[in-house]
Each structure stands twice: as structure tokens, then as C-alpha cells.
N, C-alpha and C. Protein backbone atom coordinates (compact mmCIF):
# COMPACT_ATOMS: atom_id res chain seq x y z
N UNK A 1 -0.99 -23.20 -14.85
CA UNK A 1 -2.01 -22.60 -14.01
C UNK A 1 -1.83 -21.09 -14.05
N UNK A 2 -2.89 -20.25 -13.91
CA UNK A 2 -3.21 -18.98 -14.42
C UNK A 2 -2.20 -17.96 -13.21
N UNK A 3 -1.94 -17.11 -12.97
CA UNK A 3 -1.74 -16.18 -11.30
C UNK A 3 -3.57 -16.26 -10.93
N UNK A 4 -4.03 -15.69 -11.74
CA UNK A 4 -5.30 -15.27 -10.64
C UNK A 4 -6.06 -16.92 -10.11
N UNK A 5 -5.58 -18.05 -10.74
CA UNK A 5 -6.20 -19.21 -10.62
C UNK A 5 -5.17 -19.44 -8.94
N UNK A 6 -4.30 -18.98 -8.91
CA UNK A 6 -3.42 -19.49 -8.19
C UNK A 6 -3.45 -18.17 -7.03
N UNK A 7 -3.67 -17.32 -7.34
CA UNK A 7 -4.25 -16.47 -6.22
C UNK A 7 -5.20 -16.94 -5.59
N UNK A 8 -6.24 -17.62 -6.44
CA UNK A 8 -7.55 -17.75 -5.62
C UNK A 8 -7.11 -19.42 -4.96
N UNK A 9 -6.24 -19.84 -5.45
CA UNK A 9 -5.79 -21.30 -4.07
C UNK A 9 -5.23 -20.81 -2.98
N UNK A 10 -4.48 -19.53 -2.95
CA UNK A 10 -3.32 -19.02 -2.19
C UNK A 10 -5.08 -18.13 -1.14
N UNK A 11 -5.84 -17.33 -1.84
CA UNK A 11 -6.53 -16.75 -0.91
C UNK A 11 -7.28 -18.00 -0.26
N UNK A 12 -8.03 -19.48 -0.71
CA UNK A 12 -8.22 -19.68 0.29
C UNK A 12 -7.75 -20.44 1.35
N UNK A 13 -6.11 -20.86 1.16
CA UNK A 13 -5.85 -21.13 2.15
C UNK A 13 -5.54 -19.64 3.22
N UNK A 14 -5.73 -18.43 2.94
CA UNK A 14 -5.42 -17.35 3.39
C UNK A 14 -6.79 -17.46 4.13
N UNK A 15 -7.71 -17.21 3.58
CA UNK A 15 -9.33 -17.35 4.77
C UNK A 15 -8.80 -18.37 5.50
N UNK A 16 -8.69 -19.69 5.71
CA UNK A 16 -8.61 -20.42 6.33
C UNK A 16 -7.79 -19.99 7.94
N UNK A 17 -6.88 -19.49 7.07
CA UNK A 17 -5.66 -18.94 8.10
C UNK A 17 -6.14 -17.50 8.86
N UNK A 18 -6.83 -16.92 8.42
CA UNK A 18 -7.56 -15.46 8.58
C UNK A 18 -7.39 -15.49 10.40
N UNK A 19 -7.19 -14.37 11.28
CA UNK A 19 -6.97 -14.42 12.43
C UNK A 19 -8.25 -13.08 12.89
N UNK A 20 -9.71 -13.51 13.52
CA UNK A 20 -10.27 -12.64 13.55
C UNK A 20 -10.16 -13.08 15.40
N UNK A 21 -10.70 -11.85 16.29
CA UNK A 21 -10.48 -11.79 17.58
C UNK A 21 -11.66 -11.22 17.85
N UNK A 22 -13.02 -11.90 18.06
CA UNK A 22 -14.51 -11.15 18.07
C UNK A 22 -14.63 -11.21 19.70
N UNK A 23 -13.63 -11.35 20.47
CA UNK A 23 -13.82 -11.37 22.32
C UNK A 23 -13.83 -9.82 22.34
N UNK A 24 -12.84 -9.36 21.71
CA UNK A 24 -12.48 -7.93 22.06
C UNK A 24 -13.36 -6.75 21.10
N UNK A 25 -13.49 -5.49 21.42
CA UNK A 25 -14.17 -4.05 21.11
C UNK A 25 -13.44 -4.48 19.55
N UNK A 26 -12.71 -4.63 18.62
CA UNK A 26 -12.37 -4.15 17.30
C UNK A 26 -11.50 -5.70 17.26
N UNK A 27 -11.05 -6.09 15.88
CA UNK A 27 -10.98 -7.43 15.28
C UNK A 27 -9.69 -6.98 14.32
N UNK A 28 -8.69 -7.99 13.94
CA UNK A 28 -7.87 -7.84 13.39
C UNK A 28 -7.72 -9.10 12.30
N UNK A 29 -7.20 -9.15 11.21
CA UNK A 29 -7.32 -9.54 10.34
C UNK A 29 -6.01 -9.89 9.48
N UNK A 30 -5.02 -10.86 9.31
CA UNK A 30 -3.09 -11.04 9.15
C UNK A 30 -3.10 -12.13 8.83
N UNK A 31 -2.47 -11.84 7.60
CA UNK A 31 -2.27 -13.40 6.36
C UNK A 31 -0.90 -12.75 6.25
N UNK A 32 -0.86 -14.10 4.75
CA UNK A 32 0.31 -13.95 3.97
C UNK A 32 -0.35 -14.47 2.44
N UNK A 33 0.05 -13.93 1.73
CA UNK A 33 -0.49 -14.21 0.52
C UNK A 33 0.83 -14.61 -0.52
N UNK A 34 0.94 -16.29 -0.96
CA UNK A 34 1.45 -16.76 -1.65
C UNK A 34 0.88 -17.73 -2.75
N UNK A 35 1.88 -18.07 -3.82
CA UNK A 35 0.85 -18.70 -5.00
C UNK A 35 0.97 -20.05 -4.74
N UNK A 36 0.64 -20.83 -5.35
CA UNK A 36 0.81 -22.18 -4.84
C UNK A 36 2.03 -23.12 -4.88
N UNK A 37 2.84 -22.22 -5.34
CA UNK A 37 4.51 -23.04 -5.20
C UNK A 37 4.89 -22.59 -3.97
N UNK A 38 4.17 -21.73 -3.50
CA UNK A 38 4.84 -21.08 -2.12
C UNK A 38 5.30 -20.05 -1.89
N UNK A 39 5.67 -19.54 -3.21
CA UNK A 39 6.66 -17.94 -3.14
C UNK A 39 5.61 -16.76 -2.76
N UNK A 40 6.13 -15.56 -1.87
CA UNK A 40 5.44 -14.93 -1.44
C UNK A 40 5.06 -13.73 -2.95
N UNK A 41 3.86 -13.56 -2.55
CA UNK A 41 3.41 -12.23 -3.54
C UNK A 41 3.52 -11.07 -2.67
N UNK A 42 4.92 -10.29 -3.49
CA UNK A 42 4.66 -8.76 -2.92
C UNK A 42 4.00 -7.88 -3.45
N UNK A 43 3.59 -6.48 -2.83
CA UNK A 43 2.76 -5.69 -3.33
C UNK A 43 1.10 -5.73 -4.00
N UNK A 44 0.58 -7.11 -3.18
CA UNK A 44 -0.51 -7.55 -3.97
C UNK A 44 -1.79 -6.84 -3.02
N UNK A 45 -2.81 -5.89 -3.53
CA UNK A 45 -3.85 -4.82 -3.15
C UNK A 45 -4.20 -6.09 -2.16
N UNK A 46 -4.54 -6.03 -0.88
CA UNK A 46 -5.68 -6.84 -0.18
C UNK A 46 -6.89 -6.02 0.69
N UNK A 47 -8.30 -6.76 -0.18
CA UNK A 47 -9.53 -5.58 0.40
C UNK A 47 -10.27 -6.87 1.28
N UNK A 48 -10.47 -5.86 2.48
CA UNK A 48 -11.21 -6.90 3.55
C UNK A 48 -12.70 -5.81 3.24
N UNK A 49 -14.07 -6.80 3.01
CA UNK A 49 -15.25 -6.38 3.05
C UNK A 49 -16.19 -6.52 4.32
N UNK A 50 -16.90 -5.78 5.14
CA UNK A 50 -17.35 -6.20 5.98
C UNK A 50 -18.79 -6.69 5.22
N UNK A 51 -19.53 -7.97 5.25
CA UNK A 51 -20.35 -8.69 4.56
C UNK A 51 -21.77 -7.99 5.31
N UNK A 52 -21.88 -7.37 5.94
CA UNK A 52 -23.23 -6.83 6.74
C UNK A 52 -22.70 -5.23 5.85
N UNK A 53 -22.17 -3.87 6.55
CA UNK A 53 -22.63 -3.24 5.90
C UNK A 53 -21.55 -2.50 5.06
N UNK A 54 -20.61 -3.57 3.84
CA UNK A 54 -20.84 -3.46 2.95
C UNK A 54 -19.27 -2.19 3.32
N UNK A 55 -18.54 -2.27 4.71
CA UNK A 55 -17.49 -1.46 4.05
C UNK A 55 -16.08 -1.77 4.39
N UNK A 56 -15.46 -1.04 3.20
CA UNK A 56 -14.16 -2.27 2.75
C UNK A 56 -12.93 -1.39 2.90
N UNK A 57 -12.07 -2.14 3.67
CA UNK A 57 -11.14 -1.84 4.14
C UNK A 57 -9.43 -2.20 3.47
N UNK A 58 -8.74 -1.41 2.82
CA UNK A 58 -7.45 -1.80 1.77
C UNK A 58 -6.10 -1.88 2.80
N UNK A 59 -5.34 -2.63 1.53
CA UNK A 59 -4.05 -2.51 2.34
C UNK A 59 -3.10 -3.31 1.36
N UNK A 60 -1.80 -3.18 0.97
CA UNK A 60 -0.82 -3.74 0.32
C UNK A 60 0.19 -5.21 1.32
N UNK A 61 0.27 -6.44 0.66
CA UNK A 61 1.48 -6.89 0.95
C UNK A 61 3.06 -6.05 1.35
N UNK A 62 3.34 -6.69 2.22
CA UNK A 62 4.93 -6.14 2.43
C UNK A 62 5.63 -7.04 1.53
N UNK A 63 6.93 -6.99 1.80
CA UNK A 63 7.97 -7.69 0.86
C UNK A 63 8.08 -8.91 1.46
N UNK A 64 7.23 -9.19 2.50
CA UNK A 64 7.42 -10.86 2.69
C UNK A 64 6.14 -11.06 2.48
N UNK A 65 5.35 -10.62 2.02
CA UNK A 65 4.03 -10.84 1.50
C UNK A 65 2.96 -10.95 2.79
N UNK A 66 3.47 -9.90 4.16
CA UNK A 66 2.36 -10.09 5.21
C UNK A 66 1.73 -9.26 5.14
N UNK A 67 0.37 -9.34 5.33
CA UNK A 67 -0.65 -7.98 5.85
C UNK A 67 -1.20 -7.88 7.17
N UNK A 68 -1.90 -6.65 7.07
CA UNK A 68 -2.75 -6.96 8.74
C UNK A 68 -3.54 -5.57 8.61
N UNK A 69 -4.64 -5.94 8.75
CA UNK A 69 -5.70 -4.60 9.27
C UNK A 69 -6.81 -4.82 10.39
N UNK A 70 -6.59 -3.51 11.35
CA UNK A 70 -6.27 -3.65 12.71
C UNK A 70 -7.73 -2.73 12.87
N UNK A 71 -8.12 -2.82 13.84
CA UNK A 71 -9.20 -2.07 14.39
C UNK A 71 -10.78 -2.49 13.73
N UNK A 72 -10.87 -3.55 13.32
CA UNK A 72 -12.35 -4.01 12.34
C UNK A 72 -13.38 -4.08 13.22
N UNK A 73 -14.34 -3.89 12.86
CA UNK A 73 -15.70 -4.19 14.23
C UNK A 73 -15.65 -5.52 14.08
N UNK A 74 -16.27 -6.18 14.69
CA UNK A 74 -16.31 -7.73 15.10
C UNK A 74 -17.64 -7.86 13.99
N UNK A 75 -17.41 -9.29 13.01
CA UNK A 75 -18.24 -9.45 12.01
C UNK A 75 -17.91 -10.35 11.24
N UNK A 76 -18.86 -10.72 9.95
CA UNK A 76 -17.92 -11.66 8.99
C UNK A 76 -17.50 -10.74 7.53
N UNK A 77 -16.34 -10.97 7.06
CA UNK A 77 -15.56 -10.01 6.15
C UNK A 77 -15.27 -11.21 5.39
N UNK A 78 -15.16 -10.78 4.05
CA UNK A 78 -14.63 -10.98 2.76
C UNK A 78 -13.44 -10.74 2.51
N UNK A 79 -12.38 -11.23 2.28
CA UNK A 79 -10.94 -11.03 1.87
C UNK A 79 -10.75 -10.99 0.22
N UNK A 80 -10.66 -10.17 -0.49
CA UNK A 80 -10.27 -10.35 -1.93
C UNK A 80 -8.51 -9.66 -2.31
N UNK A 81 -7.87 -10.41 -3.47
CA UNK A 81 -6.75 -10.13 -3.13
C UNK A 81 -6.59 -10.14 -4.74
N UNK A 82 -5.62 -9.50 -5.00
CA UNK A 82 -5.27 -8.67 -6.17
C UNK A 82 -4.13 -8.63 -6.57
N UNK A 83 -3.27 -9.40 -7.66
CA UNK A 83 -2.09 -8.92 -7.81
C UNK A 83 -1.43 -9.39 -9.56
N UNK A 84 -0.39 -8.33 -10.06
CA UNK A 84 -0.36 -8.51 -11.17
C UNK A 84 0.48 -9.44 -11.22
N UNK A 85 0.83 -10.15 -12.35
CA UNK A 85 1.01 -11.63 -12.70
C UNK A 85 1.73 -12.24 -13.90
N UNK A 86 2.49 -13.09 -14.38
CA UNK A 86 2.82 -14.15 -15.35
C UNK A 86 1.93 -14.66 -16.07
């Protein structure tokens, strides 16, 4: 199986898991991005899109492969995730 084939199993159990908070003024957004054996991907680009108007917000894995971007308007976003590979 490919990395990016296995990124894209790892992102969607990552949507699934996606933590958005639309009660409150701004929305937050904290995965973990791993391949499908489980091992964490470090350093892998993650861009959250806001799907209305279109603006996209970056951020890198840590070394345990967590992210989080904090302050989003309340909406539906796109997660795409990026990382080099085997």
C-alpha cells in the first residue's frame, strides 16, 4: 500500500475524529495523523479549508503526530494532509 494511499485511510479516520466546537465564538480543530499500521506521522503539512469562503489555515504534526488549530469561525472545513513517504 502506497503512503499517500495510507494517508488518505489515516485522514479519514482523522475527519471522523475531527473535534469542532460550533456552541462557542471560534472552533478548534485536533487530530493525530497516523498510517494504517498505526505509527504516528511526524512533520506531516496539515491544511484545514474553510468550505464556504475558501480560507485555509496550515500547521505541522508534532513528534507524536498531534495537531490543533485554534480560533476557526464556526463552519464546515476540509482537512488535507501531506507528508513525505516510503
Amino acid at each position: 500500500m502506497t503512503m499517500q494511499l495510507q494517508l488518505r485511510a489515516a485522514l479519514l479516520s482523522l475527519l471522523l475524529a475531527a473535534q469542532l466546537q460550533p456552541q462557542s465564538g471560534s472552533s478548534t480543530i485536533a487530530g493525530s495523523i497516523k498510517d494504517v499500521t498505526g505509527a504516528v506521522i511526524t512533520g506531516a503539512q496539515v491544511k484545514v479549508v474553510n468550505e464556504e469562503s475558501g480560507v485555509a489555515f496550515t500547521t505541522v504534526t508534532n513528534q507524536t503526530g498531534l495537531y490543533r488549530l485554534s480560533s476557526l469561525l464556526p463552519g464546515t472545513y476540509r482537512v488535507e494532509v501531506e507528508a513525505e513517504g516510503n
